[in-house]
Protein backbone atom coordinates (compact mmCIF):
# COMPACT_ATOMS: atom_id res chain seq x y z
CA UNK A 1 69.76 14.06 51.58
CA UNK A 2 72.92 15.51 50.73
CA UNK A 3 76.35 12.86 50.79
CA UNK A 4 79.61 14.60 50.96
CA UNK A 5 83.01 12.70 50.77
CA UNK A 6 85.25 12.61 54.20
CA UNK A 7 88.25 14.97 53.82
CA UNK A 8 89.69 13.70 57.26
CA UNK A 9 92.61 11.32 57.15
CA UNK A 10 92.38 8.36 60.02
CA UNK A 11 94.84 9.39 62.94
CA UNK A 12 97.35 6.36 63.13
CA UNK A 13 96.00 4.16 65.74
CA UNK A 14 98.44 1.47 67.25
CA UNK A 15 96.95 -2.27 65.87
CA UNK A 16 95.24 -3.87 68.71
CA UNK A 17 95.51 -7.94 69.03
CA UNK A 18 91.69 -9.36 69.51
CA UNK A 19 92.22 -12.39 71.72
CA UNK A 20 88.44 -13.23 71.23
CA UNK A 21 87.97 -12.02 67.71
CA UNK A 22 88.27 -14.16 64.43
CA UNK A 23 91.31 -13.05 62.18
CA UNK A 24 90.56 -11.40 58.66
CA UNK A 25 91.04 -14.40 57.03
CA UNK A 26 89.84 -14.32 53.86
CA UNK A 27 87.51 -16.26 50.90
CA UNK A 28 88.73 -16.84 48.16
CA UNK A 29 87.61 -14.96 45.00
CA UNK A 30 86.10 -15.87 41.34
CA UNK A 31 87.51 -14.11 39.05
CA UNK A 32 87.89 -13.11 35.48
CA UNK A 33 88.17 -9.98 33.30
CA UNK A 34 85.92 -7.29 32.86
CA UNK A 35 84.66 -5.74 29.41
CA UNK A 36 86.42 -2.90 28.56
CA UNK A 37 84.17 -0.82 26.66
CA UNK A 38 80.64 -0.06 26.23
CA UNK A 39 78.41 -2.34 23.92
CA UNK A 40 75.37 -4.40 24.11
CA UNK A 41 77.25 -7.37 25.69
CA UNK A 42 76.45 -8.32 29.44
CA UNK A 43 79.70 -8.16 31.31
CA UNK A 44 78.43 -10.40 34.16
CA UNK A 45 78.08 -7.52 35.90
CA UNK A 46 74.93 -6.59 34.74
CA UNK A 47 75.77 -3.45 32.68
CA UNK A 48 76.29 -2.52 29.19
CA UNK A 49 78.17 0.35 30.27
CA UNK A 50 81.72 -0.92 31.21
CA UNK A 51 83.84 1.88 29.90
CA UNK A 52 80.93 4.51 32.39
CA UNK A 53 80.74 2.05 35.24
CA UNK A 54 85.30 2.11 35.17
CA UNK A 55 85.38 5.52 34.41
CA UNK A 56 82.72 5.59 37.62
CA UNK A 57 84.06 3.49 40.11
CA UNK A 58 87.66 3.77 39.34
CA UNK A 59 88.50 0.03 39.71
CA UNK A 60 91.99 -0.59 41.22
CA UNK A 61 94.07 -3.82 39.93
CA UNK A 62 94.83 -4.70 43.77
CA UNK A 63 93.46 -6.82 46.77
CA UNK A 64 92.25 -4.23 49.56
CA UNK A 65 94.25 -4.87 53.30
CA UNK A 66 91.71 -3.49 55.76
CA UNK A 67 91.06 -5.50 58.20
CA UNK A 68 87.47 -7.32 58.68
CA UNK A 69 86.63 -9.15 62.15
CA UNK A 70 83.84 -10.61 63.56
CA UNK A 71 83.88 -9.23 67.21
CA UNK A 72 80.98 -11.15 68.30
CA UNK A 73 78.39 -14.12 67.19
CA UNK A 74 75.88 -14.76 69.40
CA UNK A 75 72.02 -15.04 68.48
CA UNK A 76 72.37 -15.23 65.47
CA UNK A 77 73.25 -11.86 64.90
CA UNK A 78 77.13 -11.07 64.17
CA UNK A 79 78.83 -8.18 65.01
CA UNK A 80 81.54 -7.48 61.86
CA UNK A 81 84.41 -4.57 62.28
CA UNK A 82 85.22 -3.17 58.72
CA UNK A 83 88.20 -1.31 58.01
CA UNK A 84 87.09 0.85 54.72
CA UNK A 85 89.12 3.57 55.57
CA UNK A 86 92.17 2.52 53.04
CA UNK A 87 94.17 5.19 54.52
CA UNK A 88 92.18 8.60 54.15
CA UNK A 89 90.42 10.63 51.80
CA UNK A 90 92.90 11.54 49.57
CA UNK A 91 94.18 7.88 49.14
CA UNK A 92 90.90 7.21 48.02
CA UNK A 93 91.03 7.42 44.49
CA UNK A 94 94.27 4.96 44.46
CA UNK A 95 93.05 2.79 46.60
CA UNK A 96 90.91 -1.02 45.87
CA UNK A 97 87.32 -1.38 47.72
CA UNK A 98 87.12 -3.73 50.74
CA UNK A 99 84.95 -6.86 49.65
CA UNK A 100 83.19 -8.53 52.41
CA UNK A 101 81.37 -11.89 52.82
CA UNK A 102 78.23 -11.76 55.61
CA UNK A 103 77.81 -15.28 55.92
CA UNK A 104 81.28 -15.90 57.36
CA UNK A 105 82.13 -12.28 58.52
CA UNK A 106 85.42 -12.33 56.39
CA UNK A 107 87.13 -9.98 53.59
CA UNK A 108 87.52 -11.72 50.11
CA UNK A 109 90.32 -11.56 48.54
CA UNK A 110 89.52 -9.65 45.08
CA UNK A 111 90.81 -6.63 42.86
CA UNK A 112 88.04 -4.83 41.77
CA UNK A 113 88.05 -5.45 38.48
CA UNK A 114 87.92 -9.05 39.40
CA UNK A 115 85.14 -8.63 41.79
CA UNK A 116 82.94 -7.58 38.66
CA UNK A 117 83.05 -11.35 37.65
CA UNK A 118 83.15 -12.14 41.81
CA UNK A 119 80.05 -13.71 43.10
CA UNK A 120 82.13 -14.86 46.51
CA UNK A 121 81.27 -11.08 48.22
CA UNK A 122 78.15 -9.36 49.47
CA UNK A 123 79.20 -5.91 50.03
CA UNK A 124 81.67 -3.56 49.09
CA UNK A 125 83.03 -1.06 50.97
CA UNK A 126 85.07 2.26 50.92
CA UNK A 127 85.18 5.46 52.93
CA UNK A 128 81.11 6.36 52.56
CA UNK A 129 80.41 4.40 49.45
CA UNK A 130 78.67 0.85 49.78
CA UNK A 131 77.12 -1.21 47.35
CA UNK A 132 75.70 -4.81 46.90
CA UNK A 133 76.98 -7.64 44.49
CA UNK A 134 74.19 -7.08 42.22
CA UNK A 135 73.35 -5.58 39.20
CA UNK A 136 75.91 -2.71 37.80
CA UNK A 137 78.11 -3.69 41.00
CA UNK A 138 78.57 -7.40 40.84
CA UNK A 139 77.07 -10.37 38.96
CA UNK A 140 75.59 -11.94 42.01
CA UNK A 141 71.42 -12.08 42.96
CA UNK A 142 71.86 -9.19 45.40
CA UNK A 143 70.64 -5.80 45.89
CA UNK A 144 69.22 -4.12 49.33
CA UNK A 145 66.39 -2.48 50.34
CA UNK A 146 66.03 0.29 53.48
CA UNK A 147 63.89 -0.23 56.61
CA UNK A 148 63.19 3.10 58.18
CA UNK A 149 63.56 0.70 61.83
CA UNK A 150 66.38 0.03 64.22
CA UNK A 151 68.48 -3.28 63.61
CA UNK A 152 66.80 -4.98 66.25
CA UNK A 153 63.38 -4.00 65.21
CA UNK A 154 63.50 -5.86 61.61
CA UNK A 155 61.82 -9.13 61.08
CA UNK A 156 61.51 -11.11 58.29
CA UNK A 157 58.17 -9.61 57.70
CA UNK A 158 59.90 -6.39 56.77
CA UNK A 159 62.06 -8.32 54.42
CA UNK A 160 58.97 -9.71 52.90
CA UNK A 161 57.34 -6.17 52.55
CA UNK A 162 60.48 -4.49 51.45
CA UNK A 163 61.42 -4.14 47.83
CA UNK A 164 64.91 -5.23 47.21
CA UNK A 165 66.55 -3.82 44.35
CA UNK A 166 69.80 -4.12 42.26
CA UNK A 167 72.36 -1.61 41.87
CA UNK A 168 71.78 0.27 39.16
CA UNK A 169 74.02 2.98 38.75
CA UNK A 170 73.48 4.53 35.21
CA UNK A 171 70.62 5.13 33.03
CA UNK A 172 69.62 3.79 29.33
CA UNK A 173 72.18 5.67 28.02
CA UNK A 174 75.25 4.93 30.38
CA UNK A 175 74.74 8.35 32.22
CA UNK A 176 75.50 7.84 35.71
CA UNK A 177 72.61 8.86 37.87
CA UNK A 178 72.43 11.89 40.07
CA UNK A 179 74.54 11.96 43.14
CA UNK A 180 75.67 14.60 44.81
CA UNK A 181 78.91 14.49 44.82
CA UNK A 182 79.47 12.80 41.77
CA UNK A 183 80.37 8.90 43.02
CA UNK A 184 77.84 6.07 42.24
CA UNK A 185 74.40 6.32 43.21
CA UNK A 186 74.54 3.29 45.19
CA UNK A 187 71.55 1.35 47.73
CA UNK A 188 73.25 2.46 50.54
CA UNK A 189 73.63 5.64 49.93
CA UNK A 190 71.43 7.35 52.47
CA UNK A 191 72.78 5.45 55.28
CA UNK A 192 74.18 8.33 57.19
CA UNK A 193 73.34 11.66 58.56
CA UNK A 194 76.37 14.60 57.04
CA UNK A 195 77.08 17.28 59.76
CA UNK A 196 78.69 19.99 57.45
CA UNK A 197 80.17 22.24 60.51
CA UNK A 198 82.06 19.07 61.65
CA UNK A 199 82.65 17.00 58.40
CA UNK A 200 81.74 13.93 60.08
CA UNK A 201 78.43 11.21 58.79
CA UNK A 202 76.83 9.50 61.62
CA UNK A 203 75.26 6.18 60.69
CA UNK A 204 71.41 6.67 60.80
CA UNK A 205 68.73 4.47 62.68
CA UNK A 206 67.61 2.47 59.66
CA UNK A 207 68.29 -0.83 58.93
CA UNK A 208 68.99 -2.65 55.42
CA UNK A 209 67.63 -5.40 53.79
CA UNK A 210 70.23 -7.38 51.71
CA UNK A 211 70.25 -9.72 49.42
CA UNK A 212 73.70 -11.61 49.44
CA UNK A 213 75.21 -12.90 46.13
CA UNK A 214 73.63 -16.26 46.52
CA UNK A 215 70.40 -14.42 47.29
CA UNK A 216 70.15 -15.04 50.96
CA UNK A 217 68.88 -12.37 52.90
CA UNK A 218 70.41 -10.47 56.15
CA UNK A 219 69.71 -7.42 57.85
CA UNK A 220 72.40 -4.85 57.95
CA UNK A 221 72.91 -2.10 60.51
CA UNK A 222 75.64 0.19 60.71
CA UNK A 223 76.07 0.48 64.38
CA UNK A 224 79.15 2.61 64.09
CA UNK A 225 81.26 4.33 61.58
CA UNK A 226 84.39 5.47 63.79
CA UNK A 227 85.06 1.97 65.31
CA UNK A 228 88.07 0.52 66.92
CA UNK A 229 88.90 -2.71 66.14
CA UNK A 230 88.37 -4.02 69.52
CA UNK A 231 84.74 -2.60 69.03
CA UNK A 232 85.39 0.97 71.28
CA UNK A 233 85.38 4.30 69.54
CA UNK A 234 87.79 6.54 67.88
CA UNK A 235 85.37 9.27 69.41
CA UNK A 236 84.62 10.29 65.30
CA UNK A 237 88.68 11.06 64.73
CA UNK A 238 88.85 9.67 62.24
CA UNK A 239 85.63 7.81 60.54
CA UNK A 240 85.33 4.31 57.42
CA UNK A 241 85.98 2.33 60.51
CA UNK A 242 82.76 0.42 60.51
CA UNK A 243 80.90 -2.24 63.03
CA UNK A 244 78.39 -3.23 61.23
CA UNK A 245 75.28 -5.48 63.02
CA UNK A 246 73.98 -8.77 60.18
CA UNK A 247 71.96 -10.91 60.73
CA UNK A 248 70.13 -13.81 57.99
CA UNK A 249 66.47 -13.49 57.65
């Protein structure tokens, strides 16, 4: 499956006040510098390739402001809004990833080179691109797994079945693997449907097994990638506004 970047800016939306949902509060962060350059030493990360995995990623030395709610708890399964959009496409590239925590639904506070030493977030975040804190993406015990199921299909038998894996982003020689359009070949990376007359992804009906950074497992599901933060719709105007669906397993 093809993945295409998002060339659509987010049309300015008026900030809505959520009587009911939690604030974006945020965890605080680990942190600690990065390797700078290629070499046989583990960076915490997991990688020997820290010059590829910066050159890669593009890590920016500031704390992401998109907003992260929890709309709803209730069963066990929270309902998390997600603001990855960090102002459009082409503010992409100067712009730091949104870290996010799925046990308490909150953003952590973390540049991203700090968040390569981080093991306080489970998922990062920005426009399309999502990755675990695992392998070359963090130095927690994460990594995910897809489950070809709707969210509220997924036991903990599929976690069982399902093999979780690490991000690994480059191969033995710090050559980033194939993607198509040239960002990190991440877990996640199939998670939507592309629509090349429109521009617009559309979350599919899978579901994602994920290992947090202290290795607990959820189930993700991206219910909706054009979210309001009240939870309605921006009717796929603009798009990186995410609701995702977690639940632990």
């Amino acid at each position: 499956m093809n993945r295409f970047a998002l060339f659509f800016a987010p049309i300015l939306v008026a900030p809505l006040t959520l009587s009911s949902a939690c604030s974006s509060s945020t965890t605080p962060a680990a942190t600690g510098d990065a390797a700078a350059a290629d070499g046989p030493t583990d960076a915490g990360s997991g990688t020997q390739c820290t010059s590829a995995r910066d050159k890669l990623l593009g890590p920016i030395a500031q704390v992401a402001t998109g907003e992260v709610l929890v709309l709803s708890d209730s069963g066990g399964v929270k309902t998390i809004y997600v603001d990855a959009s960090v102002g459009g496409s082409m503010r992409a590239a100067s712009s730091p990833r949104v870290y996010v925590n799925l046990a308490e639904g909150k953003r952590v506070d973390v540049s991203d080179k700090a968040a390569f030493e981080s093991t306080e977030w489970d998922l990062a975040l920005k426009r399309t691109v999502i990755y675990t804190n695992s392998g070359e993406g963090g130095p927690g015990q994460g990594g995910a797994a897809r489950v070809n199921k709707p969210f509220a299909s997924v036991t903990a038998a599929d976690a069982d079945a399902a093999e979780i894996v690490p991000e690994q982003f480059f191969d033995e020689s710090c050559t980033a693997l194939p993607e198509p359009l040239g960002g990190p070949a991440t877990t996640f990376m199939d998670w939507y449907d592309y629509d090349q007359a429109t521009n617009i992804p559309t979350p599919r009906a899978v579901t994602y097994i994920v290992k947090g950074a202290d290795g607990t497992r959820y189930k993700v599901g991206i219910k909706a990638n054009d979210a309001l933060a009240d939870g309605g719709s921006r009717n796929m105007m603009a798009t990186a506004f995410y609701l995702l669906q977690v639940s632990a397993l």
